[in-house]
C-alpha atoms as a PDB file:
ATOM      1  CA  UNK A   1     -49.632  36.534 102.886  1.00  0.00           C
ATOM      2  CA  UNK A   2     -53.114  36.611 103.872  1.00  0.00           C
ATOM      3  CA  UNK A   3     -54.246  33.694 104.425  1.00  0.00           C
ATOM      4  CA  UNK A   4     -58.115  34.370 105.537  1.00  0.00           C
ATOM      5  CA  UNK A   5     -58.817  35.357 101.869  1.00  0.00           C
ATOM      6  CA  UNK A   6     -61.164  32.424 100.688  1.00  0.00           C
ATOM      7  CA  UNK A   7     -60.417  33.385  97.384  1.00  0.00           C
ATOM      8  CA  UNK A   8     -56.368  32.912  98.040  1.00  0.00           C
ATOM      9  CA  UNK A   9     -57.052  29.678  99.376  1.00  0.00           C
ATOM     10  CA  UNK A  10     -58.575  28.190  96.493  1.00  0.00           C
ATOM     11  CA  UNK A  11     -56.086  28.717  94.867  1.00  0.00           C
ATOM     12  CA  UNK A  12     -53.876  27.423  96.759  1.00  0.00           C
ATOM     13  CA  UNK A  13     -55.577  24.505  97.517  1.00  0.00           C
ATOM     14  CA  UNK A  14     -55.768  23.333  93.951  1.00  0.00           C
ATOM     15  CA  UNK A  15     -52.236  23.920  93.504  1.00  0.00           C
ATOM     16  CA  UNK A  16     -51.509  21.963  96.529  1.00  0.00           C
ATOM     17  CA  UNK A  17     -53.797  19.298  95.307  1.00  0.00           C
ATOM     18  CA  UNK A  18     -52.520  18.680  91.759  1.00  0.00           C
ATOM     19  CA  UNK A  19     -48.866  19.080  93.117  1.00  0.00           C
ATOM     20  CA  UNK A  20     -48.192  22.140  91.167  1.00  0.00           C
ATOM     21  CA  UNK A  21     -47.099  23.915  94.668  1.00  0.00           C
ATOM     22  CA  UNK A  22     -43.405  22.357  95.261  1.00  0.00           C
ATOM     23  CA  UNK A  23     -40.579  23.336  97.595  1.00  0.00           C
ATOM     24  CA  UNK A  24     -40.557  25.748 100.178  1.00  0.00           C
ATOM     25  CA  UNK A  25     -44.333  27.216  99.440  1.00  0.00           C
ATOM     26  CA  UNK A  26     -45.559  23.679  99.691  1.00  0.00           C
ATOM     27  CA  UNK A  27     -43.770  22.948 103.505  1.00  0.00           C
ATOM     28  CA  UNK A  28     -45.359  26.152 104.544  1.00  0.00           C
ATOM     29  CA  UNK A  29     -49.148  25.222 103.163  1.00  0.00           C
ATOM     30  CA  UNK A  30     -48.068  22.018 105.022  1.00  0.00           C
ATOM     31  CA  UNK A  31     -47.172  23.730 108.190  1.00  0.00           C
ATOM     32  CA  UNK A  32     -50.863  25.881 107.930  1.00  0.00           C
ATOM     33  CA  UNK A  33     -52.855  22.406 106.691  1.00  0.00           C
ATOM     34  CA  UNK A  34     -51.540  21.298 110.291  1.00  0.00           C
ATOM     35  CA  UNK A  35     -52.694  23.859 112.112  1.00  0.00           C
ATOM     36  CA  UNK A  36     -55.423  26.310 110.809  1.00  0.00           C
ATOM     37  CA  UNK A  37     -58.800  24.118 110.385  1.00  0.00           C
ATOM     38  CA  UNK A  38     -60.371  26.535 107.506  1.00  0.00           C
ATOM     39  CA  UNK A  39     -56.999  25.242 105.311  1.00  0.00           C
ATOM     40  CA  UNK A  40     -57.958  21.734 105.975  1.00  0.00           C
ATOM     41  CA  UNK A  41     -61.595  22.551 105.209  1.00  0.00           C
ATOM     42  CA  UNK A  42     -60.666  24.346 102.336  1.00  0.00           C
ATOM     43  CA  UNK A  43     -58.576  21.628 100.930  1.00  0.00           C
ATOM     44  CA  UNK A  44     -60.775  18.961 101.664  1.00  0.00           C
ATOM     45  CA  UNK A  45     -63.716  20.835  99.968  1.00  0.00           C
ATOM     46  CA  UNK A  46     -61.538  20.921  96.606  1.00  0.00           C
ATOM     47  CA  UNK A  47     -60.547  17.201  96.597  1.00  0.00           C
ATOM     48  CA  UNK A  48     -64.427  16.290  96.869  1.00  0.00           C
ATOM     49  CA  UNK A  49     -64.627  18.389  93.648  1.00  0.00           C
ATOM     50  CA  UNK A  50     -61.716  17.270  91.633  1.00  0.00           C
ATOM     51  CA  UNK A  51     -61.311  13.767  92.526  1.00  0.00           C
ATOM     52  CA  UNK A  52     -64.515  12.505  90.621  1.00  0.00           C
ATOM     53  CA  UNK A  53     -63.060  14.042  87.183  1.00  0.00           C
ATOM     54  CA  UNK A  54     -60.463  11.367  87.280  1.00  0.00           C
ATOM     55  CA  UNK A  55     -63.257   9.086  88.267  1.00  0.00           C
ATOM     56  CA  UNK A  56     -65.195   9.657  84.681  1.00  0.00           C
ATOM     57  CA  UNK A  57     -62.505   9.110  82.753  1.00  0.00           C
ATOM     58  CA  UNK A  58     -62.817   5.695  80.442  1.00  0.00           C
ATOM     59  CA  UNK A  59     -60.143   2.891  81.360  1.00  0.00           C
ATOM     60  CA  UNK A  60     -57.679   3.625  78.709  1.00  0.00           C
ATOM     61  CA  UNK A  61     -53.986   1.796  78.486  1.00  0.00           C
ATOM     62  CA  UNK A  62     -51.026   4.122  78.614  1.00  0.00           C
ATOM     63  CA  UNK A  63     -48.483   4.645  75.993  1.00  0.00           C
ATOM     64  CA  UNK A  64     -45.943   2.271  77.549  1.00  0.00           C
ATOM     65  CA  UNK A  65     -43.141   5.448  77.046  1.00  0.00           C
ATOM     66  CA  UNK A  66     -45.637   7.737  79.285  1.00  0.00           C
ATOM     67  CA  UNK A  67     -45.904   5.023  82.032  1.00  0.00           C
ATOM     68  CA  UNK A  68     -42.292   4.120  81.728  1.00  0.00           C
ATOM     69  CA  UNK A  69     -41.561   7.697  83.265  1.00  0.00           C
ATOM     70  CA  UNK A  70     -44.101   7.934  85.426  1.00  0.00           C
ATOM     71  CA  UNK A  71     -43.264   5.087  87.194  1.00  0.00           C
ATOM     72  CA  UNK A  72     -39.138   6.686  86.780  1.00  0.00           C
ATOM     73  CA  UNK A  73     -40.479  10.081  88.672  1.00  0.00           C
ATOM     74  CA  UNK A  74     -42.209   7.697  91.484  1.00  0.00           C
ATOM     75  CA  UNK A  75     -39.203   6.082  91.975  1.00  0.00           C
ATOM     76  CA  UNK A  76     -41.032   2.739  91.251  1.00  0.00           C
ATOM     77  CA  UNK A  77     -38.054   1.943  88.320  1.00  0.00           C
ATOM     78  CA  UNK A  78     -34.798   3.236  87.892  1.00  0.00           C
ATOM     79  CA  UNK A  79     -34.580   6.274  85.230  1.00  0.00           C
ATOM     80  CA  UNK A  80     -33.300   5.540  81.985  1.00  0.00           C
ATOM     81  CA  UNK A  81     -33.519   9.083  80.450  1.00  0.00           C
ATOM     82  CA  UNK A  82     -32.137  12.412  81.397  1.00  0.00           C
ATOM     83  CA  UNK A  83     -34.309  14.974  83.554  1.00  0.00           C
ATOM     84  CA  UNK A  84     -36.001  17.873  81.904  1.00  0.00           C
ATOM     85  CA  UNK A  85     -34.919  21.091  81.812  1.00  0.00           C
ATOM     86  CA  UNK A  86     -34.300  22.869  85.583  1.00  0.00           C
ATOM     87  CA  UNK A  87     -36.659  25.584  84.687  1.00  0.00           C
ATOM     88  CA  UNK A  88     -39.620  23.785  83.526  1.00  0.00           C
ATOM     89  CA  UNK A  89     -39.345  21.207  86.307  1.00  0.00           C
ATOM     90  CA  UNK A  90     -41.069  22.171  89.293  1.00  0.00           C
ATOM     91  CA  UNK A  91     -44.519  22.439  87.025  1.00  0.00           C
ATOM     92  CA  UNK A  92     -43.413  19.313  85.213  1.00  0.00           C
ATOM     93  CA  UNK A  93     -43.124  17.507  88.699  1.00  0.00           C
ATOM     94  CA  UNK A  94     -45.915  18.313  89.343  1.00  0.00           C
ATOM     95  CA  UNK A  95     -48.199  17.838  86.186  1.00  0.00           C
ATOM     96  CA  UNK A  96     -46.504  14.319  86.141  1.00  0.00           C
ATOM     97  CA  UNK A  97     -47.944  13.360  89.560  1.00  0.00           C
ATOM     98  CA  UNK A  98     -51.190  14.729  89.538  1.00  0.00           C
ATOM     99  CA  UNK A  99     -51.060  12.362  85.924  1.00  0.00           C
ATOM    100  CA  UNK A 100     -50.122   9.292  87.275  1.00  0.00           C
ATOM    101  CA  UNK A 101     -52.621   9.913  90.030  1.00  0.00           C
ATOM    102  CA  UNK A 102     -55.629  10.193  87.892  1.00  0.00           C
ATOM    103  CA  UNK A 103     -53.624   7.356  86.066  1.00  0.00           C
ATOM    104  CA  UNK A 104     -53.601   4.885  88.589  1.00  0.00           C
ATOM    105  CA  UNK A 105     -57.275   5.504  89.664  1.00  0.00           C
ATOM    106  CA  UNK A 106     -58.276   4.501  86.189  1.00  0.00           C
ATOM    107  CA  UNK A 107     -56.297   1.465  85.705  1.00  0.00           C
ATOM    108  CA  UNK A 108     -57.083   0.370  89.052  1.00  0.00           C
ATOM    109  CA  UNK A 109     -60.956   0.957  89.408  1.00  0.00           C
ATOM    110  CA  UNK A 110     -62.114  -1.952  86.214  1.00  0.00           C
ATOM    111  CA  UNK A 111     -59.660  -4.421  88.501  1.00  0.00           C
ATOM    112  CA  UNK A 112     -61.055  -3.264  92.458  1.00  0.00           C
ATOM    113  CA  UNK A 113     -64.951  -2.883  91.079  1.00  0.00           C
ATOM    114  CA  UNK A 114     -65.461  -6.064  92.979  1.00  0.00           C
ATOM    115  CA  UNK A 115     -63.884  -5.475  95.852  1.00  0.00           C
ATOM    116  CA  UNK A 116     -65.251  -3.625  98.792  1.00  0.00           C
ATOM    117  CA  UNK A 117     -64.516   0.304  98.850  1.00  0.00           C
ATOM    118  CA  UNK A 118     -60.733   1.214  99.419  1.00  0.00           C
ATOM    119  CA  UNK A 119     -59.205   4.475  99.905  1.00  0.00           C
ATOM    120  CA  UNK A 120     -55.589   4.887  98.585  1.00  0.00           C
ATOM    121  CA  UNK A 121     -53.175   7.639  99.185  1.00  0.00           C
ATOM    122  CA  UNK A 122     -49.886   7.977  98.308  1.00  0.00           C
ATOM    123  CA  UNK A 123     -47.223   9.785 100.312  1.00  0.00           C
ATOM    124  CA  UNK A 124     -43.902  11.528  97.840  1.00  0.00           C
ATOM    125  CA  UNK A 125     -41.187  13.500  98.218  1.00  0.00           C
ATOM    126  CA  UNK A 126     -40.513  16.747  96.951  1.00  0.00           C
ATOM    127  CA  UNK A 127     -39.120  15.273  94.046  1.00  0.00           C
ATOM    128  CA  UNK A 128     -41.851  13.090  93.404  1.00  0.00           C
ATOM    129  CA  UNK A 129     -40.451   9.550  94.633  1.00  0.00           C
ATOM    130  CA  UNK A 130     -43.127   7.469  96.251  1.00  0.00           C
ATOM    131  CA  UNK A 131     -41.946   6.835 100.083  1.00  0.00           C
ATOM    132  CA  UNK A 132     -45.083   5.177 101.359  1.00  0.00           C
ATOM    133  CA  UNK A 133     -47.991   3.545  99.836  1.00  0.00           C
ATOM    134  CA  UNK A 134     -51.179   3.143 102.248  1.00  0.00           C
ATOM    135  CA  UNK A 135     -54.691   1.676 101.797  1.00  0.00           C
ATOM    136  CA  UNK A 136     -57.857   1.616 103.992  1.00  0.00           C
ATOM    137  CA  UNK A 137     -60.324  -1.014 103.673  1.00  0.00           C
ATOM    138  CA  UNK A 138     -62.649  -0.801 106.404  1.00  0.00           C
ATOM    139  CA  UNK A 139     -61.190  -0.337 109.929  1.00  0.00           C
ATOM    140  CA  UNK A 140     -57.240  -0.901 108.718  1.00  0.00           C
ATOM    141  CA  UNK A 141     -54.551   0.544 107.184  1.00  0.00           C
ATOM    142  CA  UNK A 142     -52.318  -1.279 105.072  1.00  0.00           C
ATOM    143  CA  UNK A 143     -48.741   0.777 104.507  1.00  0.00           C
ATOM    144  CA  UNK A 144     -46.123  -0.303 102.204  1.00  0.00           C
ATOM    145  CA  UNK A 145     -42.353   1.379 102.161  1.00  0.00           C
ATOM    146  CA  UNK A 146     -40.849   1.919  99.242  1.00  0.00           C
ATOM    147  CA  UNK A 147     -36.734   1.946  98.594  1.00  0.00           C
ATOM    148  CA  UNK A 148     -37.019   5.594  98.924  1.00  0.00           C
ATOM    149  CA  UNK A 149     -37.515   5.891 102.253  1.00  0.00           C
ATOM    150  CA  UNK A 150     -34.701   7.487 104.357  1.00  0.00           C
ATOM    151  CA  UNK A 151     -33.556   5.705 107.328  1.00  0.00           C
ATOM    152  CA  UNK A 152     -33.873   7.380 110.517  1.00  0.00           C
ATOM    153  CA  UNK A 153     -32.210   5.864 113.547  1.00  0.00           C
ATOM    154  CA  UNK A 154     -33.010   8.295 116.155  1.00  0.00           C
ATOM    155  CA  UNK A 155     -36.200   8.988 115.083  1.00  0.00           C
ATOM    156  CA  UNK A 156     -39.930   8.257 114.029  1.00  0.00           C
ATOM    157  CA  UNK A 157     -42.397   8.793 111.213  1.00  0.00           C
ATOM    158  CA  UNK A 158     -45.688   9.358 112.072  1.00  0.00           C
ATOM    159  CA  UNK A 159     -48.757   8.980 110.388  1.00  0.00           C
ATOM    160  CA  UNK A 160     -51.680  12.009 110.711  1.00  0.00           C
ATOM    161  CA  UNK A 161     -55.132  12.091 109.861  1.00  0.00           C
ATOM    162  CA  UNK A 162     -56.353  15.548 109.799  1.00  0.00           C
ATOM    163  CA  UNK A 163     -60.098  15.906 109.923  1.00  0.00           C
ATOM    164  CA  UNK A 164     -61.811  18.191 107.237  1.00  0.00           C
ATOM    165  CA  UNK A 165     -64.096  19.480 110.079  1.00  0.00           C
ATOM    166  CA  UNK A 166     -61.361  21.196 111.943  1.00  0.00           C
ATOM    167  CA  UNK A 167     -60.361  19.365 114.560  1.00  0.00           C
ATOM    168  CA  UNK A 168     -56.719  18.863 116.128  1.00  0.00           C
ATOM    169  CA  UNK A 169     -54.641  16.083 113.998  1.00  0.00           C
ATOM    170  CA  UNK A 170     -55.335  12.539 115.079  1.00  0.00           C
ATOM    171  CA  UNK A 171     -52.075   9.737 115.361  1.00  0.00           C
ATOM    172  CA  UNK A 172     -52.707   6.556 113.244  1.00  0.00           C
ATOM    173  CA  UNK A 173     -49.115   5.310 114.550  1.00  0.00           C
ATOM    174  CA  UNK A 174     -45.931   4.878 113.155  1.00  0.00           C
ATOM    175  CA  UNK A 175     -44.531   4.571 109.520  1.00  0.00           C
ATOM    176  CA  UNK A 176     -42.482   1.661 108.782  1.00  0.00           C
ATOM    177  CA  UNK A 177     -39.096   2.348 107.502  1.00  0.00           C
ATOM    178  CA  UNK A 178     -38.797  -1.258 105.268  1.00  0.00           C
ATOM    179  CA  UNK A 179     -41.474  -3.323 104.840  1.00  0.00           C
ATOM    180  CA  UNK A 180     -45.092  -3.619 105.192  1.00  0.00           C
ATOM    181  CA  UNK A 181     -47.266  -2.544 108.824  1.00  0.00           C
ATOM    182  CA  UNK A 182     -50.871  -3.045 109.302  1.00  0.00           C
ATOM    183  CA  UNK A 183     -52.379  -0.251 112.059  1.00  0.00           C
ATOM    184  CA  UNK A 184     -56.183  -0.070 112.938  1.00  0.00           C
ATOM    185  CA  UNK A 185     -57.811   3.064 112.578  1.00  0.00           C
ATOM    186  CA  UNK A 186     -58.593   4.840 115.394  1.00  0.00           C
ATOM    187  CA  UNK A 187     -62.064   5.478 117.250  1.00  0.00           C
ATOM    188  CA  UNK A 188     -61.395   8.885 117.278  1.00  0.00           C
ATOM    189  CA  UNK A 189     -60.869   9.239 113.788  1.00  0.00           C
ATOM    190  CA  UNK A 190     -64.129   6.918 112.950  1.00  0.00           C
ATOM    191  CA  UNK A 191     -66.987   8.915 111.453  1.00  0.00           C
ATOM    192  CA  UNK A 192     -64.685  11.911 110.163  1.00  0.00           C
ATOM    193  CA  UNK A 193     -64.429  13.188 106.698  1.00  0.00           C
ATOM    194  CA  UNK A 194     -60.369  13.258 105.472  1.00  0.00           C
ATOM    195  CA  UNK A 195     -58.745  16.537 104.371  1.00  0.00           C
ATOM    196  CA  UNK A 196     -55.049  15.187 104.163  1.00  0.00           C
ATOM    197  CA  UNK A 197     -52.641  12.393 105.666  1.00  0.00           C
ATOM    198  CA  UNK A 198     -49.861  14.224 107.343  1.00  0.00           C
ATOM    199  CA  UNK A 199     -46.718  12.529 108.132  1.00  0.00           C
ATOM    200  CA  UNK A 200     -44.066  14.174 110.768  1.00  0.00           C
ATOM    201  CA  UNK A 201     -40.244  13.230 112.038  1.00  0.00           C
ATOM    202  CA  UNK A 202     -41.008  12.318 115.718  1.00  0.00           C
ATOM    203  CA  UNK A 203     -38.538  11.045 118.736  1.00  0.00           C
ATOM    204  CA  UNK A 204     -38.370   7.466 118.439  1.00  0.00           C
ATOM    205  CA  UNK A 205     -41.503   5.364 119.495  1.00  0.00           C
ATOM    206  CA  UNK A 206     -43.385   8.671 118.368  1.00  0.00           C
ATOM    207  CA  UNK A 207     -44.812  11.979 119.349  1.00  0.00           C
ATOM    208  CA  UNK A 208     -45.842  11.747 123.056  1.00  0.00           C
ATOM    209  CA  UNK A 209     -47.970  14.682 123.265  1.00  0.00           C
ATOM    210  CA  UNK A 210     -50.878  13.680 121.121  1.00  0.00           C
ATOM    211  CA  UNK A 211     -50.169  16.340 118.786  1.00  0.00           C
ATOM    212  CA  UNK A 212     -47.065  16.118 116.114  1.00  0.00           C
ATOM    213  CA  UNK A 213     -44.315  17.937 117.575  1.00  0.00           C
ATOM    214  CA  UNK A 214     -41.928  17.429 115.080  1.00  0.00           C
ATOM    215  CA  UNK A 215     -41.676  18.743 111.377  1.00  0.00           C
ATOM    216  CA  UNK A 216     -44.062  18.312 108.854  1.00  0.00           C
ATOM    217  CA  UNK A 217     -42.546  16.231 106.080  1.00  0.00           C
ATOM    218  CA  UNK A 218     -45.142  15.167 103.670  1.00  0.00           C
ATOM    219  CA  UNK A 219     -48.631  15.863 103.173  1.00  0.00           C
ATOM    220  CA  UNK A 220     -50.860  13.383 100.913  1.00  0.00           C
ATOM    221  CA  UNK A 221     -54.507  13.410  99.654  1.00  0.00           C
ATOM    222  CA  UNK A 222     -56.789   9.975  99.712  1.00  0.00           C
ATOM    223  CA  UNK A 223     -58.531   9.029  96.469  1.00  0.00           C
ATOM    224  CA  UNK A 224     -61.455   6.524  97.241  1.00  0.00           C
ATOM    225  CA  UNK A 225     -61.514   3.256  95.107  1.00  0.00           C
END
C-alpha cells in the first residue's frame, strides 16, 4: 500500500481515529504510527480537527439503554444482552467507541469546567474493553487498570508518547497491571504536541533501549478536558 499518498492517509487517519479501522489493518497503522513521523503528523493533524466537534455538542443525558451498552462494550459492566451480528460488528465496534468517546467528553466537561485543564485518553482492546484509563493534569500522569487487563508475568507494559512533530517515541514508564500508578512526565516530552499514546509488551522492568522493542499493542488518542 502506498503509504506516502497524503490523500491515503487521511483516510486512514480518520478511520484510525473514530475506531472504524479494527484488527489486523489497525496493528499495522499501529506498527507505521510508531515509526514513520508523517503518520504521526498526519494523525495528530486530524484529532486537532475532529476533537472540537465533540467539544460543541450541548451536555445532554443519555438514554440509560444507550449508556448501559456502552459501558457493556468498555468492559466497565458485565453484558446483559447478546452481541450483534458478526458481520456488522467490526463498524459497530467501532461507531460505539468513537460514541462513548464524544460521550464522555460531554458529560464530563459541565463537571471538570472548574478544574484546571486535563487531558484524558483511554487505552482498549480490539474488542473495545477499556484496559487502562490515564489523565494528565499538569506535569503527572494518573493511570488506572481496569479488570481487563491481562496479566503478564514475564513481561512489561509500557507507556509511549509519540510526538506529532516527528520525533522518535518517548517512555513515560510502566503500565500497572492492578491498580492505580502515578508517573511524572518527562522533560523530554515537555513542550511537545501529542499524536498518540502507544503502549508496547516489553521484558520485565521495561524496554532498555530507549526505543520500544517489543510489539505494539494498543494505540490511544488524548482528548483535552
Amino acid at each position: 500500500m502506498k503509504y506516502q499518498q497524503q490523500e491515503l492517509l487521511d483516510a486512514l487517519a480518520v478511520d484510525f481515529i473514530l475506531g472504524a479501522m479494527r484488527g489486523g489493518a489497525r496493528r499495522r497503522f499501529q506498527q507505521l504510527m510508531m515509526a514513520r513521523p508523517a503518520v504521526r503528523e498526519t494523525v495528530w493533524r486530524w484529532e486537532q480537527h475532529l476533537n472540537p466537534l465533540a467539544e460543541g455538542l450541548p451536555p445532554t443525558p443519555p438514554n440509560p439503554a444507550v449508556w448501559q451498552r456502552i459501558q457493556q462494550r468498555l468492559g466497565w459492566v458485565a453484558p446483559t444482552v447478546s452481541a450483534p451480528p458478526v458481520s456488522y460488528r467490526p463498524v459497530w465496534l467501532g461507531l460505539a467507541f468513537a460514541a462513548s468517546v464524544a460521550l464522555a467528553v460531554v458529560m464530563l466537561k459541565p463537571m471538570l469546567s472548574s478544574m484546571p485543564q486535563q487531558d484524558i485518553a483511554m487505552i482498549q482492546s480490539s474488542d473495545a474493553k477499556a484496559w487502562w484509563l490515564i489523565s494528565k493534569a499538569q506535569q503527572k500522569l494518573t493511570i488506572k487498570a481496569t479488570p481487563a487487563v491481562a496479566a503478564e508475568t514475564a513481561n512489561d507494559y509500557e507507556l509511549w508518547m509519540l510526538p506529532a512533530n516527528g520525533q522518535a517515541p518517548i517512555s513515560l514508564g510502566l503500565l500497572p497491571q492492578q491498580g492505580q500508578r502515578e508517573l511524572s512526565w518527562p522533560q523530554a516530552a515537555e513542550g511537545l504536541a501529542i499524536a498518540a499514546l502507544a503502549v508496547s509488551l516489553e521484558p520485565r522492568g521495561g524496554s532498555a533501549t530507549g526505543a520500544p522493542t517489543g510489539p505494539v499493542l494498543f494505540t490511544a488518542q488524548i482528548v483535552t478536558l
